[in-house]
PDB file of N, CA and C in Angstrom:
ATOM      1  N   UNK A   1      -8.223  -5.089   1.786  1.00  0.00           N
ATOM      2  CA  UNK A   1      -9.109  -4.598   0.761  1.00  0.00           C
ATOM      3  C   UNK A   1      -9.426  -3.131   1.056  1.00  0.00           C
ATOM      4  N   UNK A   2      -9.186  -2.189   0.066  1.00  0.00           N
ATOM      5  CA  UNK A   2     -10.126  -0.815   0.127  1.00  0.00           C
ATOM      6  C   UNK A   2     -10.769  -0.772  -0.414  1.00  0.00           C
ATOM      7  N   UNK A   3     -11.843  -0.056   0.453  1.00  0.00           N
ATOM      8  CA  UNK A   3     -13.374   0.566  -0.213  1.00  0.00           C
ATOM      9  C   UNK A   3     -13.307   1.786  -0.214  1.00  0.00           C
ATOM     10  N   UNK A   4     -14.099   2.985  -0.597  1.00  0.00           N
ATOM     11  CA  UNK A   4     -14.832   3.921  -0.332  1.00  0.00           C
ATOM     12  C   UNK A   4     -16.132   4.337  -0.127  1.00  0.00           C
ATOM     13  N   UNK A   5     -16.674   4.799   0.532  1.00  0.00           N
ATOM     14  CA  UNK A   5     -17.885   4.998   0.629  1.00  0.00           C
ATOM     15  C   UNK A   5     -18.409   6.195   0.677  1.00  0.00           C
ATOM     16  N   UNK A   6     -19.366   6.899   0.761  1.00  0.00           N
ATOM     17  CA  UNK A   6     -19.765   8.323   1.128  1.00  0.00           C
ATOM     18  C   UNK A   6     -20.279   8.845   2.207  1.00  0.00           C
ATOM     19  N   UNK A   7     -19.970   9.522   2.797  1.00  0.00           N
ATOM     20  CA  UNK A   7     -20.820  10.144   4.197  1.00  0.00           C
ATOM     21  C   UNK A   7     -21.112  11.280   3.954  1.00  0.00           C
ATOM     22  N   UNK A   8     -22.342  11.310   4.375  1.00  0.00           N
ATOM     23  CA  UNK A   8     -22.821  12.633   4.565  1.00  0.00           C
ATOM     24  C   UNK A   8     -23.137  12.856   5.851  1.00  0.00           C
ATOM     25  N   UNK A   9     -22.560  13.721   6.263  1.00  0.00           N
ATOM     26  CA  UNK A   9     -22.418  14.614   7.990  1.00  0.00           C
ATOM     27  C   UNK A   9     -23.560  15.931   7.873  1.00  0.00           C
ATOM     28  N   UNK A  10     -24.445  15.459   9.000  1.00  0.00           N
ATOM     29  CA  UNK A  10     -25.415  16.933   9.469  1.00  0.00           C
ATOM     30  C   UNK A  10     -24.897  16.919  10.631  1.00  0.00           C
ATOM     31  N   UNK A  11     -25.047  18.438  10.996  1.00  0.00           N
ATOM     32  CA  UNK A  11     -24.807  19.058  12.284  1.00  0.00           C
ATOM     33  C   UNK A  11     -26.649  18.761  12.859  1.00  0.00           C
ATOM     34  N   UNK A  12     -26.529  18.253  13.834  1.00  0.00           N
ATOM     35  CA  UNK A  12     -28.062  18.260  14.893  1.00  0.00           C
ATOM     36  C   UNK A  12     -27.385  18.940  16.668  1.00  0.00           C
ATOM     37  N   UNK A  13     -27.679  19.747  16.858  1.00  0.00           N
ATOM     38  CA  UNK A  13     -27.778  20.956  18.251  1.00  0.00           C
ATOM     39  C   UNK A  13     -25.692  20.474  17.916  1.00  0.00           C
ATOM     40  N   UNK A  14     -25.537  19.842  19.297  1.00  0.00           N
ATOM     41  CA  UNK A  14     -24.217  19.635  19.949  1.00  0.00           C
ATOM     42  C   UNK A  14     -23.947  17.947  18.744  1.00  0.00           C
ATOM     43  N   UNK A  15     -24.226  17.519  18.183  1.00  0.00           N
ATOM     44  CA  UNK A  15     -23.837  16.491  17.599  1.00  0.00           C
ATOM     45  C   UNK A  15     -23.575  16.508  15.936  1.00  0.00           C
ATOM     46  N   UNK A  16     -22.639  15.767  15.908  1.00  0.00           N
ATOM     47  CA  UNK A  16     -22.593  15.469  14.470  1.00  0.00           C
ATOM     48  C   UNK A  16     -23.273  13.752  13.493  1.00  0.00           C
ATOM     49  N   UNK A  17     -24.458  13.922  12.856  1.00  0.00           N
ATOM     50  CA  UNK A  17     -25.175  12.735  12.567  1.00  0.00           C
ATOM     51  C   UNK A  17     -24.471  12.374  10.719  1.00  0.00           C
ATOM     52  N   UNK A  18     -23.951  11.025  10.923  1.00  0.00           N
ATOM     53  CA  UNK A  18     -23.322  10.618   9.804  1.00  0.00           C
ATOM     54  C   UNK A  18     -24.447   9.352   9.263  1.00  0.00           C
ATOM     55  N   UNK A  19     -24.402   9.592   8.122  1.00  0.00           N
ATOM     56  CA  UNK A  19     -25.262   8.033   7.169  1.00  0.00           C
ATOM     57  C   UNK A  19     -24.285   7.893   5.827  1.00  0.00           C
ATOM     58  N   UNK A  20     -24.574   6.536   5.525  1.00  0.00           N
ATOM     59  CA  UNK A  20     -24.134   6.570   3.960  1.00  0.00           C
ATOM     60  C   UNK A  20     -24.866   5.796   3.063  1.00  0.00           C
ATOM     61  N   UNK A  21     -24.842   6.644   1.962  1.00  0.00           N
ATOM     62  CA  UNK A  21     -26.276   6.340   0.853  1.00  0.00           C
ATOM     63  C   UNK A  21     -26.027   5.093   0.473  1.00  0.00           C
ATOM     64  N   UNK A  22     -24.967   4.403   0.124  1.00  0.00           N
ATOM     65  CA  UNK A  22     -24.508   2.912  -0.674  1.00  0.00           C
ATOM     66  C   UNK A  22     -24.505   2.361   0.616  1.00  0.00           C
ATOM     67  N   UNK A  23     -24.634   2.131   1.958  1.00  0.00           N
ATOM     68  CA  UNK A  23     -24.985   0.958   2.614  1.00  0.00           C
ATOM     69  C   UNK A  23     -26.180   1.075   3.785  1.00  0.00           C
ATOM     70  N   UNK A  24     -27.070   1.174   2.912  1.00  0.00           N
ATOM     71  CA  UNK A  24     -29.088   1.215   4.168  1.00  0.00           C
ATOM     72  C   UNK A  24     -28.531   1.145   5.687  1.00  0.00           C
ATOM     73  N   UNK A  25     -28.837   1.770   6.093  1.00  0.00           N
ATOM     74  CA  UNK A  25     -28.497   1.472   7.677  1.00  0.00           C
ATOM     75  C   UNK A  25     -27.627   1.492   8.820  1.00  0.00           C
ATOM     76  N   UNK A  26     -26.250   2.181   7.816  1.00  0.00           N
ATOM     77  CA  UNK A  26     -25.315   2.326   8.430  1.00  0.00           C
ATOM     78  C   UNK A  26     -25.099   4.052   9.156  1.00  0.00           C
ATOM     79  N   UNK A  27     -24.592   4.041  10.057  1.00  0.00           N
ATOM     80  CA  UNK A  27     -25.450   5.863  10.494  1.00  0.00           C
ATOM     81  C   UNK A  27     -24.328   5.744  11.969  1.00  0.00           C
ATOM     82  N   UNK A  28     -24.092   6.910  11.666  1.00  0.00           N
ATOM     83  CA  UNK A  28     -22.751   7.218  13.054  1.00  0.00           C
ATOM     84  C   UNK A  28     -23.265   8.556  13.339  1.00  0.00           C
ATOM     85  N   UNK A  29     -22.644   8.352  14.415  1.00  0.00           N
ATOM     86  CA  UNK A  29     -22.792  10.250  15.580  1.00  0.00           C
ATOM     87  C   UNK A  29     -21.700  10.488  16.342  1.00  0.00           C
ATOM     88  N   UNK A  30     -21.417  11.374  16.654  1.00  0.00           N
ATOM     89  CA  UNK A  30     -20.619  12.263  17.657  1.00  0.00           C
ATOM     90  C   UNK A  30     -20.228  13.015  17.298  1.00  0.00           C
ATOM     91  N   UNK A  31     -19.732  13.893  18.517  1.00  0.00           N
ATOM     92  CA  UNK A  31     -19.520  15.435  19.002  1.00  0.00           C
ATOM     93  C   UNK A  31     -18.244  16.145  18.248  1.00  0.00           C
ATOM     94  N   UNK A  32     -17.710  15.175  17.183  1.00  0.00           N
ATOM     95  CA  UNK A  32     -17.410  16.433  16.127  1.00  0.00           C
ATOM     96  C   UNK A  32     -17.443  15.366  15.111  1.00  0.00           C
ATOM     97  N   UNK A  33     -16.929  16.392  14.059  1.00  0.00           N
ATOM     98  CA  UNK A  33     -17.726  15.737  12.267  1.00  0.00           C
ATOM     99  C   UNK A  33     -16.730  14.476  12.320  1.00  0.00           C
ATOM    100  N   UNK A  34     -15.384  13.959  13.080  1.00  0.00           N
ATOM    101  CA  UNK A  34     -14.194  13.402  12.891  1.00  0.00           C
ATOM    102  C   UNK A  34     -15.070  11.875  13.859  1.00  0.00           C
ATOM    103  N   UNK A  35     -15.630  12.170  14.851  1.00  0.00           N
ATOM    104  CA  UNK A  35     -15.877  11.224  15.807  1.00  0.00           C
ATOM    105  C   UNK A  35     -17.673  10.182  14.975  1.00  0.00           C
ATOM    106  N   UNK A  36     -18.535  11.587  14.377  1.00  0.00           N
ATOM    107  CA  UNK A  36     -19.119  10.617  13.520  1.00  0.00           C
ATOM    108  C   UNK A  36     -18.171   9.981  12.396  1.00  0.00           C
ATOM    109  N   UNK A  37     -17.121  10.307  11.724  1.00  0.00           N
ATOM    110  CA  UNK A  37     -17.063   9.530  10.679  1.00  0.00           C
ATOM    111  C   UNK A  37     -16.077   8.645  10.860  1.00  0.00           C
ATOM    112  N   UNK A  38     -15.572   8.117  11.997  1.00  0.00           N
ATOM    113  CA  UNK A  38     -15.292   7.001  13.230  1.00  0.00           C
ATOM    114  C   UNK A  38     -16.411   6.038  13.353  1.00  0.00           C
ATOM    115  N   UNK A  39     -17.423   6.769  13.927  1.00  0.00           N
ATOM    116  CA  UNK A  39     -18.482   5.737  14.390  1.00  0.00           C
ATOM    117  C   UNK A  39     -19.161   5.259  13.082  1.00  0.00           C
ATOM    118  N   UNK A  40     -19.250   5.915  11.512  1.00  0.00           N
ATOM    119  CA  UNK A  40     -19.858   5.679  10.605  1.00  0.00           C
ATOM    120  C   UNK A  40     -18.949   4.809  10.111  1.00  0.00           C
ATOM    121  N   UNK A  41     -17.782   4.491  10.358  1.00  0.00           N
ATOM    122  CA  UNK A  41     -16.888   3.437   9.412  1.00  0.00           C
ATOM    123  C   UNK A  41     -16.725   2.252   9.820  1.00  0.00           C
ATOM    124  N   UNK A  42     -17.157   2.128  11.628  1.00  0.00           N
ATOM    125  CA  UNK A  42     -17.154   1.236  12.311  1.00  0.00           C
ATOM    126  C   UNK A  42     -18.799   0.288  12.290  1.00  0.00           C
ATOM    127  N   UNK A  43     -19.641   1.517  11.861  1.00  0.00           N
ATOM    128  CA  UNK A  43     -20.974   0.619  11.593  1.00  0.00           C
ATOM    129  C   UNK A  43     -21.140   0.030   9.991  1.00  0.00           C
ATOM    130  N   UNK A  44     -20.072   0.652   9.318  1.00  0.00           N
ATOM    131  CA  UNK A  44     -20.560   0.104   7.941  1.00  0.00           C
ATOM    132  C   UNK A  44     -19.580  -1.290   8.016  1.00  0.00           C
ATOM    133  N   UNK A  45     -18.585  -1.736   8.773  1.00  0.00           N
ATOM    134  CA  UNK A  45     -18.020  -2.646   8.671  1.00  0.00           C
ATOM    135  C   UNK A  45     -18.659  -3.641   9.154  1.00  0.00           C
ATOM    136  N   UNK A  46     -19.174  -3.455  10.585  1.00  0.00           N
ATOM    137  CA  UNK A  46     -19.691  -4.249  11.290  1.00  0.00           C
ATOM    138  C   UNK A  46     -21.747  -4.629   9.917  1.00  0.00           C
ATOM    139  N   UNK A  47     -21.792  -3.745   9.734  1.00  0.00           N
ATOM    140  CA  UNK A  47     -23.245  -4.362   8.683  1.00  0.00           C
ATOM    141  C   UNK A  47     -22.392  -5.028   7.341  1.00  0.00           C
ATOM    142  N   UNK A  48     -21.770  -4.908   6.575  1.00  0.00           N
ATOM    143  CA  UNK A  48     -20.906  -5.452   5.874  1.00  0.00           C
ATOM    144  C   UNK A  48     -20.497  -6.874   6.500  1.00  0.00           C
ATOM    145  N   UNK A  49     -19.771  -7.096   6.685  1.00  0.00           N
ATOM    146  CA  UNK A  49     -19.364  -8.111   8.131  1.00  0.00           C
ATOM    147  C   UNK A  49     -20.231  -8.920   8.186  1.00  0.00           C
ATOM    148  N   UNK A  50     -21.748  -8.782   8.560  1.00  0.00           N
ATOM    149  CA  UNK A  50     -23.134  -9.205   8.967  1.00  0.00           C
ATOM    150  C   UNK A  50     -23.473  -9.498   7.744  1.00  0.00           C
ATOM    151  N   UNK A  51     -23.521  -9.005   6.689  1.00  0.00           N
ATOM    152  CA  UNK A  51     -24.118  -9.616   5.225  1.00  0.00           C
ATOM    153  C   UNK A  51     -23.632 -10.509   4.889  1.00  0.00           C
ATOM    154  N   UNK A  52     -22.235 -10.388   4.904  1.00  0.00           N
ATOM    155  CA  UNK A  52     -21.104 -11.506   4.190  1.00  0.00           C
ATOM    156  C   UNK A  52     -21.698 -12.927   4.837  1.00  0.00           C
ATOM    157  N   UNK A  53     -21.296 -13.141   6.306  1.00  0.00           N
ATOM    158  CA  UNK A  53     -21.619 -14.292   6.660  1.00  0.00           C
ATOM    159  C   UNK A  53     -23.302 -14.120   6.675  1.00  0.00           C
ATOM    160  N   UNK A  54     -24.043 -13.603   6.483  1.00  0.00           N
ATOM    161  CA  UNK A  54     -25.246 -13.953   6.287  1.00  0.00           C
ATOM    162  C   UNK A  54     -25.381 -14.863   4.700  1.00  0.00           C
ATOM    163  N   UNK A  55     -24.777 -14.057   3.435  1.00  0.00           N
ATOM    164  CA  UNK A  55     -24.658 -14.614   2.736  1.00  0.00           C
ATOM    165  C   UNK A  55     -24.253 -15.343   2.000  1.00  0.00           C
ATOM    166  N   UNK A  56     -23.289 -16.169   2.995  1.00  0.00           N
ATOM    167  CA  UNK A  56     -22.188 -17.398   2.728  1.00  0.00           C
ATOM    168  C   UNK A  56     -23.161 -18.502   3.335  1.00  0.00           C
ATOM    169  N   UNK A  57     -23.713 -18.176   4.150  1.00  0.00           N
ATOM    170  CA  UNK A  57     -24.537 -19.554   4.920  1.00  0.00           C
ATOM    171  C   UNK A  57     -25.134 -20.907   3.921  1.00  0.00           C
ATOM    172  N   UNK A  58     -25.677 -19.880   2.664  1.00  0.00           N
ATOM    173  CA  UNK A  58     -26.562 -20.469   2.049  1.00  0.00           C
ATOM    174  C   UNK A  58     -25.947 -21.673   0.877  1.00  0.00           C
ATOM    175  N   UNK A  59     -24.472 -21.163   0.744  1.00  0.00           N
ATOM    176  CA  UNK A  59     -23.058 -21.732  -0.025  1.00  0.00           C
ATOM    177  C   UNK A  59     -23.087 -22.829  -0.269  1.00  0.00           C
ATOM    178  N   UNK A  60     -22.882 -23.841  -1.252  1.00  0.00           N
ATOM    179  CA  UNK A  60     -22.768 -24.948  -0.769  1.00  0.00           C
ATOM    180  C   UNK A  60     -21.718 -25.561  -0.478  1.00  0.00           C
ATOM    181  N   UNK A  61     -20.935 -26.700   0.158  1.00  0.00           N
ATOM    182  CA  UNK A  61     -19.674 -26.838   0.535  1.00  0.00           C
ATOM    183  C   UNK A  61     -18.839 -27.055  -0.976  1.00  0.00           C
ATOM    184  N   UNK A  62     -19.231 -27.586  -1.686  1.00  0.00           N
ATOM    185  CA  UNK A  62     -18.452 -27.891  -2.206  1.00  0.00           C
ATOM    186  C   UNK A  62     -18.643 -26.745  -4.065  1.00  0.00           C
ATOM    187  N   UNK A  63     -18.973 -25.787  -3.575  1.00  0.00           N
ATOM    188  CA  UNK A  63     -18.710 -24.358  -4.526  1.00  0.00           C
ATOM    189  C   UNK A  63     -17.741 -23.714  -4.533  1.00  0.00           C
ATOM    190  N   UNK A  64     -17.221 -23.098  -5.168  1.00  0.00           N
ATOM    191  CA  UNK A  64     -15.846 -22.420  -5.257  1.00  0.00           C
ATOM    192  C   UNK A  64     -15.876 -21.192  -5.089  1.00  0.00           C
ATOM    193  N   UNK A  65     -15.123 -20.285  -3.944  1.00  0.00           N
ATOM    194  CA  UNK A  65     -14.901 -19.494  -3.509  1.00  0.00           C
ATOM    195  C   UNK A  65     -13.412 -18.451  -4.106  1.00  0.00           C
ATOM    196  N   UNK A  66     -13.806 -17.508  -4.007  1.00  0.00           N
ATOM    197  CA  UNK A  66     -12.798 -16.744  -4.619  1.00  0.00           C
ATOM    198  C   UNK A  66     -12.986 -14.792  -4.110  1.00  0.00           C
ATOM    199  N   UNK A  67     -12.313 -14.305  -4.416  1.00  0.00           N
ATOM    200  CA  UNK A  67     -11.774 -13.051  -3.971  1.00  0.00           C
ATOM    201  C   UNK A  67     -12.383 -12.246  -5.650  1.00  0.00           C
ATOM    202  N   UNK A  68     -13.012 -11.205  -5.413  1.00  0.00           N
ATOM    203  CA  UNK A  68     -13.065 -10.187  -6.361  1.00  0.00           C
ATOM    204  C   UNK A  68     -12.826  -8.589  -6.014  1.00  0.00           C
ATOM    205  N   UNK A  69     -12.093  -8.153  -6.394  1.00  0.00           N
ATOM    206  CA  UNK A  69     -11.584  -6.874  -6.040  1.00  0.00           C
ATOM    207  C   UNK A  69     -12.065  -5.622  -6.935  1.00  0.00           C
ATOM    208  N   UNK A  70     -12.827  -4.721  -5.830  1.00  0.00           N
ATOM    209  CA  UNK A  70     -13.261  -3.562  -7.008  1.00  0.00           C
ATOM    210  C   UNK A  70     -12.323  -2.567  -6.861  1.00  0.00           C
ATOM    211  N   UNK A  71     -11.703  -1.847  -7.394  1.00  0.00           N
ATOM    212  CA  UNK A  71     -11.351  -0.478  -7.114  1.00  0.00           C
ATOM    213  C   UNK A  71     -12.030   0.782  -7.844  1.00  0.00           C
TER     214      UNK A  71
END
């Protein structure tokens, strides 16, 4: 599946601080703009990731599951 998302990169002293507006909470850093937006793609997966099975729990077994694809 591809997504896109947005980052926005600030420079703070020696670091580069990454967030992205479409997923609350997801936020990367390092020491150049390439290494936050590494660490920002690796936290939006991993919170993504964390929702999904958060919000499958509630499923019931016998509901029907399926694939929807945005591009």
């Amino acid at each position: 599946m591809h997504n896109e998302f947005t980052a926005v990169i600030e420079r703070d002293g020696e670091w580069f601080i990454a967030y992205c507006p479409e997923v609350p909470g997801a936020n990367g850093q390092g020491h150049t703009k390439e290494e936050a937006k590494e660490s920002l793609a690796e936290a939006i997966a991993l919170i993504l990731e964390d929702r999904r099975a958060d919000g499958l729990r509630a499923v019931p077994p016998e509901a029907l599951r399926e694939t929807v694809v945005v591009e």
